[in-house]
Every structure is written in C-alpha cells, then in structure tokens.
Protein backbone atom coordinates (compact mmCIF):
# COMPACT_ATOMS: atom_id res chain seq x y z
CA UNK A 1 -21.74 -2.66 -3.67
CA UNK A 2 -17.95 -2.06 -2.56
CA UNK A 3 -17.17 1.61 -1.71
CA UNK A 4 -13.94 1.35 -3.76
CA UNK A 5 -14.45 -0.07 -7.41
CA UNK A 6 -10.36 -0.73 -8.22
CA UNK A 7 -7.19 -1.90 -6.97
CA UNK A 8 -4.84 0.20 -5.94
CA UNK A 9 -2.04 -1.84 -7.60
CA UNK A 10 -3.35 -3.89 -10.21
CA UNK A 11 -5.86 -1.12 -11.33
CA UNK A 12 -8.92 -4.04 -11.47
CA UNK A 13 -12.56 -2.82 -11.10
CA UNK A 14 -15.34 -3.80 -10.24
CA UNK A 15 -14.82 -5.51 -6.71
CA UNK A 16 -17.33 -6.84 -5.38
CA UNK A 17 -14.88 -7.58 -2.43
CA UNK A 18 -11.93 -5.94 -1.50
CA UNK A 19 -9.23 -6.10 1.08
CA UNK A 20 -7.48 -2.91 2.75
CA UNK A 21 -3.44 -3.53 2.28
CA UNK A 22 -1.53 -1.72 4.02
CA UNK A 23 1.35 -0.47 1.87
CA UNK A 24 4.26 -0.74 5.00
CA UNK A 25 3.30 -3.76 6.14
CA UNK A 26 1.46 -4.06 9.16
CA UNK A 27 4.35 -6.17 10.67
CA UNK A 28 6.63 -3.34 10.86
CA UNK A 29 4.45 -0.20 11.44
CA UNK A 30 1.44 -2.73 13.85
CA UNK A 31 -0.79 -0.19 13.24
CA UNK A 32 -3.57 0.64 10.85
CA UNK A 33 -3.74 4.01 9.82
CA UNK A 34 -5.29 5.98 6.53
CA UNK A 35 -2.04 7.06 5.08
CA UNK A 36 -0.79 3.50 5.01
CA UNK A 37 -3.82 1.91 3.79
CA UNK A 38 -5.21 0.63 0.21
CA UNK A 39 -8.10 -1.11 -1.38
CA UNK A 40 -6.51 -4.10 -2.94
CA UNK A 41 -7.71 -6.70 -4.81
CA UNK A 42 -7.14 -10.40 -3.01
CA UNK A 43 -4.99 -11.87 -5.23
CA UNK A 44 -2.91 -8.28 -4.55
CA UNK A 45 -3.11 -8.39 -1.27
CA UNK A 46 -2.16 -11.89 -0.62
CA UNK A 47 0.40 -11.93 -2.87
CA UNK A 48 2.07 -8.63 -1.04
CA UNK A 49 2.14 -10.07 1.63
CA UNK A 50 4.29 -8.47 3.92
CA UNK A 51 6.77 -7.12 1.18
CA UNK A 52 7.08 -3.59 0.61
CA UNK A 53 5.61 -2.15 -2.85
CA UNK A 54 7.58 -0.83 -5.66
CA UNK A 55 8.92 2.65 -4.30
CA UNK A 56 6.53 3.83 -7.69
CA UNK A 57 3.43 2.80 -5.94
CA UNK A 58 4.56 4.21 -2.54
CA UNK A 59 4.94 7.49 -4.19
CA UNK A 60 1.36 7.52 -5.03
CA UNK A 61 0.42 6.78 -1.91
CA UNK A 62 2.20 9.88 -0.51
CA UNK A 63 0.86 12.04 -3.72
CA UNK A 64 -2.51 10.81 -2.49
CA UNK A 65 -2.18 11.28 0.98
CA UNK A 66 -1.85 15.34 0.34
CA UNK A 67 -5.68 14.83 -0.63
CA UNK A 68 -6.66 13.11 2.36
CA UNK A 69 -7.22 13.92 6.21
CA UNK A 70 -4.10 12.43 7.88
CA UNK A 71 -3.43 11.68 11.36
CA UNK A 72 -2.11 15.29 13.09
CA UNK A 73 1.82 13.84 13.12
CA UNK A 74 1.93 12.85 9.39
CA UNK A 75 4.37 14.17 7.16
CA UNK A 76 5.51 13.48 3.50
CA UNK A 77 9.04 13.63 5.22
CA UNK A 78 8.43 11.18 8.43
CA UNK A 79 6.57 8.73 6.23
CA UNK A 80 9.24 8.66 3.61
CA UNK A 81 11.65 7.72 6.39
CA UNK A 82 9.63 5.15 7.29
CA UNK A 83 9.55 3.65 4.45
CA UNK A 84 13.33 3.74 3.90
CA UNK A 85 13.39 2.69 7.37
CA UNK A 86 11.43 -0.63 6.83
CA UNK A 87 13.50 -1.26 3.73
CA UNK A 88 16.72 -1.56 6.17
CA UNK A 89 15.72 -2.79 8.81
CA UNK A 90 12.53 -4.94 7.85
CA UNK A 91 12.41 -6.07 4.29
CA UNK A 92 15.68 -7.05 3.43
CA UNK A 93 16.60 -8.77 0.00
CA UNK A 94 12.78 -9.79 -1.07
CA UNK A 95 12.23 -8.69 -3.85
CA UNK A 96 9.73 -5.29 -4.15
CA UNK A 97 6.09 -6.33 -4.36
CA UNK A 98 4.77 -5.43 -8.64
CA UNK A 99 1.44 -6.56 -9.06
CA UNK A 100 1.14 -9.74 -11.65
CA UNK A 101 -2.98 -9.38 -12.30
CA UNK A 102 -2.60 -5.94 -14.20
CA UNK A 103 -3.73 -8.06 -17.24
CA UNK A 104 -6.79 -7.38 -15.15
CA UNK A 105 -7.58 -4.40 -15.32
C-alpha cells in the first residue's frame, strides 16, 4: 500500500504506485529536497517533465511547506526566487505544466 493515496496535481487516488516530482525540475535545482518534492501520478509526472507547474500549484507547495520540516536555509522568500529564477533563466517559452488526467480524480 502507497504511503501517499493522491496526486498532487491531478488529485487521483488510490496509487498503488507513485512517482516523487519534483515541482522545479530537478534539471535546474540537481537536487532532491522535501520542499521541492510531490507524489505524482505517472502519467503527471511524465508528462511534467521538466516544465515548471502552473504558478497555482507552486503556491501550494509553498502553503504546504509551512507544515512541513524544511531544510534549515528554506524560506517562502528564497524559494519563490527560485522559482522566478528558473522561469528566466531555465524554462523559457514552454508552456506551464496543467495536469490533463484531472478527469481522474
């Protein structure tokens, strides 16, 4: 039985298996830490990708991470840059990642 029973984006239960996005992609930050990270479902997570998510599902990430133990450095402020940061200098003009599956959920 899967510790985490949705997906953070799509909102489906029930996984029986369940990948952990992380929500800057790991090809910016190249590390994996708890305030970036996210169940996701796999048809989420692969079709991410490497995009950034709608600034909507960012924001609960931070709104969330107030709940959580964080690494010592984190701030709402510093990871909010980051984000912003990645946007300029990282993502580009893809389009922001919106889950398709939430018929799913």
């Amino acid at each position: 039985m899967s510790f985490y029973k949705k997906c953070f984006y799509c909102k489906k239960h029930d996984l029986d298996d369940y990948h952990i996005d992380h929500v800057i992609p790991f090809d910016y930050v190249f590390h994996t830490d708890v305030f970036n990270c996210v169940p996701a479902c796999e048809d989420c997570n692969l079709s991410k990708s490497n995009k950034l998510p709608k600034k909507e599902f960012f924001d609960k990430v931070v709104t969330r991470n107030k709940k959580i133990k964080t690494n010592p450095n984190y701030s709402k402020e510093w990871y909010e840059k980051l984000y912003q940061d990645c946007l300029l200098e990282y993502h580009g003009k893809r389009e922001f990642f919106v889950p398709d599956c939430t018929n799913n959920a």
